[in-house]
Protein backbone atom coordinates (compact mmCIF):
# COMPACT_ATOMS: atom_id res chain seq x y z
CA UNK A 1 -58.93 -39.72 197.02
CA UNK A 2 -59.02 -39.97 193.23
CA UNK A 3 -56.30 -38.09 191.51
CA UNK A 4 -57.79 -36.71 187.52
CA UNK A 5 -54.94 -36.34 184.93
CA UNK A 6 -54.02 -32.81 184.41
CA UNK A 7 -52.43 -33.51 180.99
CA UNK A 8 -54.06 -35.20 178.14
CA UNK A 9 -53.12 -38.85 176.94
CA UNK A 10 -50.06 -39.04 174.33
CA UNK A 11 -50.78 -42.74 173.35
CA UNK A 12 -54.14 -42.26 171.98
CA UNK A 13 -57.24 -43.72 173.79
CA UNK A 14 -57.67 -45.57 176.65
CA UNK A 15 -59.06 -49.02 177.01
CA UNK A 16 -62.44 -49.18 177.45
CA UNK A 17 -63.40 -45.53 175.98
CA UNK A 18 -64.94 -44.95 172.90
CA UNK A 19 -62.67 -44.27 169.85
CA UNK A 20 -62.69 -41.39 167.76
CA UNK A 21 -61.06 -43.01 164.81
CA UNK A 22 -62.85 -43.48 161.68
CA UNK A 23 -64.52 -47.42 160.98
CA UNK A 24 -62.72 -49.41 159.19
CA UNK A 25 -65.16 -48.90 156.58
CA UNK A 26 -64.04 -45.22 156.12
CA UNK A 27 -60.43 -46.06 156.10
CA UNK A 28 -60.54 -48.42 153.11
CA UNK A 29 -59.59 -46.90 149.54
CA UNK A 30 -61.47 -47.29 146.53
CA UNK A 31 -63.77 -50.74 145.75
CA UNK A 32 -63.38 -51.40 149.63
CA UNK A 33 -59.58 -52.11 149.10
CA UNK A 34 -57.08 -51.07 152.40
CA UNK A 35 -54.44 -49.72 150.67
CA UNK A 36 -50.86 -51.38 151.72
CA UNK A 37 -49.09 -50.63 154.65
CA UNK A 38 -46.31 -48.31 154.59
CA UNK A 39 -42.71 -49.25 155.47
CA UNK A 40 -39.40 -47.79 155.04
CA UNK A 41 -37.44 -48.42 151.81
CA UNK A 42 -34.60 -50.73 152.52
CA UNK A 43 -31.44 -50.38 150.69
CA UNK A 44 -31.55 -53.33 147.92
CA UNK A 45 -29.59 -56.36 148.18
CA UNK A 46 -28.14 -57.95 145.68
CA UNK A 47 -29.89 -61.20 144.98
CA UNK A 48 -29.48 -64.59 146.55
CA UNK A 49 -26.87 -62.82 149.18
CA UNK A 50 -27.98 -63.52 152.56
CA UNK A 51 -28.00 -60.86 155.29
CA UNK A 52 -25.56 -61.03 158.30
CA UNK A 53 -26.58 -61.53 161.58
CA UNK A 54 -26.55 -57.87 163.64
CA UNK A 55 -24.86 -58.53 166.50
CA UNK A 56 -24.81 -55.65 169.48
CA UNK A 57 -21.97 -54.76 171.41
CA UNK A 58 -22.72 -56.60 173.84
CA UNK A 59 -23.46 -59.78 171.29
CA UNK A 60 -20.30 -58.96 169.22
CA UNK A 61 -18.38 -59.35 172.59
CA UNK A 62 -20.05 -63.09 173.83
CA UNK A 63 -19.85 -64.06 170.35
CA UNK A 64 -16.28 -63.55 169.93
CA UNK A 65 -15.03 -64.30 173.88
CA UNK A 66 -17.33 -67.54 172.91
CA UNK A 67 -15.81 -68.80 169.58
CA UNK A 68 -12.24 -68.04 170.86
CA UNK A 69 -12.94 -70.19 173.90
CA UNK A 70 -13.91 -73.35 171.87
CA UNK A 71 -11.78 -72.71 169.16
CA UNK A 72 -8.92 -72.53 172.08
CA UNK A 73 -10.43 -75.93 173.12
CA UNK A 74 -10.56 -77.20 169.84
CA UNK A 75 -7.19 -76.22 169.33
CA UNK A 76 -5.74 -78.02 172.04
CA UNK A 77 -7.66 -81.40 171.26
CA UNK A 78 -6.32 -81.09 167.21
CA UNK A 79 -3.00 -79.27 167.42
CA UNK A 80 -2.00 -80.03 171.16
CA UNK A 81 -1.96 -76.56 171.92
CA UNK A 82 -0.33 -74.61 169.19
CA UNK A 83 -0.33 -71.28 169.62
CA UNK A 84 0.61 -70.44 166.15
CA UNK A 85 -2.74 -72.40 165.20
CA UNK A 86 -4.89 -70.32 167.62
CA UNK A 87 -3.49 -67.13 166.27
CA UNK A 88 -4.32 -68.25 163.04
CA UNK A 89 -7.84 -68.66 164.00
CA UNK A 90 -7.92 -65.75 165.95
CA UNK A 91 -7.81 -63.38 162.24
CA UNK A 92 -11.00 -64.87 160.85
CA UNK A 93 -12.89 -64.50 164.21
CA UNK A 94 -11.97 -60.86 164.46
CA UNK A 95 -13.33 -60.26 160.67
CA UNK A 96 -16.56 -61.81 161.42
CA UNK A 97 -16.85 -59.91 164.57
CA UNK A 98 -16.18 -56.44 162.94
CA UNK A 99 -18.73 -57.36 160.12
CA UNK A 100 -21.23 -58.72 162.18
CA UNK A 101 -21.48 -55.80 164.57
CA UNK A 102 -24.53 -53.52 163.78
CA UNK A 103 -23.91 -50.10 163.02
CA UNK A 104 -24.62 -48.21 165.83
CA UNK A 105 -21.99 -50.83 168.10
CA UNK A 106 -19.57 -50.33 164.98
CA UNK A 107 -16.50 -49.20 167.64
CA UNK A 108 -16.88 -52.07 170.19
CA UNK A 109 -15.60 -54.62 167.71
CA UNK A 110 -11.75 -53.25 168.05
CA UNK A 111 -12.72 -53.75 171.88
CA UNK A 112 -13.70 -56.86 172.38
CA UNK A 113 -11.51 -58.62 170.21
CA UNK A 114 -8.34 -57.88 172.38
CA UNK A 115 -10.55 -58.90 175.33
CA UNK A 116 -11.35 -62.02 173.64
CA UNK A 117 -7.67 -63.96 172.89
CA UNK A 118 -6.65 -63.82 176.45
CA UNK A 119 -10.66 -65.84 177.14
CA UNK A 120 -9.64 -68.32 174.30
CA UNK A 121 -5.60 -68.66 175.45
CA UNK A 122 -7.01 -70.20 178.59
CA UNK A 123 -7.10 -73.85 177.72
CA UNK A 124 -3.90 -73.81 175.22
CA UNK A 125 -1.48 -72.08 177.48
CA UNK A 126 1.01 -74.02 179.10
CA UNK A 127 0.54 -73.97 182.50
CA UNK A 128 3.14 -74.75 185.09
CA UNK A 129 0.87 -76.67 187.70
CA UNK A 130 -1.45 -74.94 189.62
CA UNK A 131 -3.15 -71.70 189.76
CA UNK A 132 0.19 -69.27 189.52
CA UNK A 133 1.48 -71.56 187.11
CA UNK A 134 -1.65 -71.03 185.01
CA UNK A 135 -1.15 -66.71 185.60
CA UNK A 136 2.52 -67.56 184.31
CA UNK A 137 1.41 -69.77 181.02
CA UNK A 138 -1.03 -66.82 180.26
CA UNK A 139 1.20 -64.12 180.42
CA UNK A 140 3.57 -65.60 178.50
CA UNK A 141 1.63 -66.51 175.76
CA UNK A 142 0.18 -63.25 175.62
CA UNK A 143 3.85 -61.73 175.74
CA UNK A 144 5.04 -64.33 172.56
CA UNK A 145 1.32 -63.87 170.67
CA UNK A 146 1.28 -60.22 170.51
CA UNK A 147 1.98 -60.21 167.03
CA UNK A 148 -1.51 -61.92 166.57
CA UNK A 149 -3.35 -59.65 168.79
CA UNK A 150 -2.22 -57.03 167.04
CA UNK A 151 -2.80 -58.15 164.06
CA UNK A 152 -6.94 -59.15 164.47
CA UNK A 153 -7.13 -55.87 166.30
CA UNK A 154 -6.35 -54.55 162.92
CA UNK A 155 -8.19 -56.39 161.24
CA UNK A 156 -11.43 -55.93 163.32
CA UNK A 157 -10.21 -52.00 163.15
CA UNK A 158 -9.76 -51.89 159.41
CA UNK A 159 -13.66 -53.44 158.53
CA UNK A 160 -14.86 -51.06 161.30
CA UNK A 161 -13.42 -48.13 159.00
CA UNK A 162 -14.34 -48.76 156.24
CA UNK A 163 -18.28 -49.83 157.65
CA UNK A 164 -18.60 -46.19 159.22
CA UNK A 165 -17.53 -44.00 156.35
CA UNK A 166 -19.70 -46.01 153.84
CA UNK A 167 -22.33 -45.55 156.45
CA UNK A 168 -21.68 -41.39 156.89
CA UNK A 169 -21.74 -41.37 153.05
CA UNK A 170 -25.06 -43.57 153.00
CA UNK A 171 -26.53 -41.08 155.06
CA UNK A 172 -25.35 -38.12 153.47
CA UNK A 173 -26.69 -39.05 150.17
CA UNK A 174 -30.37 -39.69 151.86
């Protein structure tokens, strides 16, 4: 049995059914000319500054797990492991990440840049010998490091500030 709708369409017309649109001949202006399509004003750039990429939360997160991973690797093959080296790496990560985020992820970039060092400690700690030994390398890296952590976590925190309430005010003046 053949059901009917009971409520009317909210996408306009269906395939295959005439349209009740005008011609295209009725919807040009003056002369025959279309007049230009309609788009939202974008806030102007200043010129030759490229835009950053918009990364989501979920983007923000792989990119900066990611980076801290190679740069981990990287850091053992240059520096044999320094940790002081991979912390210093670590701050310019986290700034990218917090102004790469788009605005509506603004407040997971102070979240996944914590969850991010431990990913890229993985190849520099010192491990022990085996898997515990690993666990043991880790944690105390961490435990010696924290002043770095800290540190990018402010970082990332700081830019995330300062994006959202030059945001609010944005949209307050609009």
């Amino acid at each position: 049995m053949e059901q009917h709708r009971t409520r009317p369409s909210q996408h306009g017309p269906r395939r295959g059914t005439p349209s009740t649109r005008l011609p295209p001949q009725a919807r040009r202006g003056p002369a025959g000319v279309r007049p230009p399509a309609q788009r939202p004003a974008s806030p102007p750039r200043p010129p030759g500054l490229m835009p950053g990429p918009r990364l989501t939360g979920l983007g923000a997160g792989l990119f900066c797990a990611v980076l801290m991973f190679l740069l981990g690797c990287l850091d053992q093959l240059l520096f044999g492991a320094s940790l002081t080296g991979y912390g210093v790496l670590f701050l310019p990560v986290c700034a990218l990440t917090a102004l790469w985020v788009r605005g509506a992820d603004l407040l997971t970039a102070p979240v996944v840049v914590p969850i991010a060092f431990p990913v890229g400690l993985l190849p520099v700690a010192d491990s022990g010998g085996g898997m515990l030994g690993r666990l043991m390398g880790l944690v105390t890296a961490l435990a010696t490091q924290a002043g770095w952590l800290y540190g990018g976590t402010f970082i990332a925190s700081a830019i995330v500030i300062v994006r959202r309430i030059r945001l609010v005010r944005r949209r307050r003046r609009a």
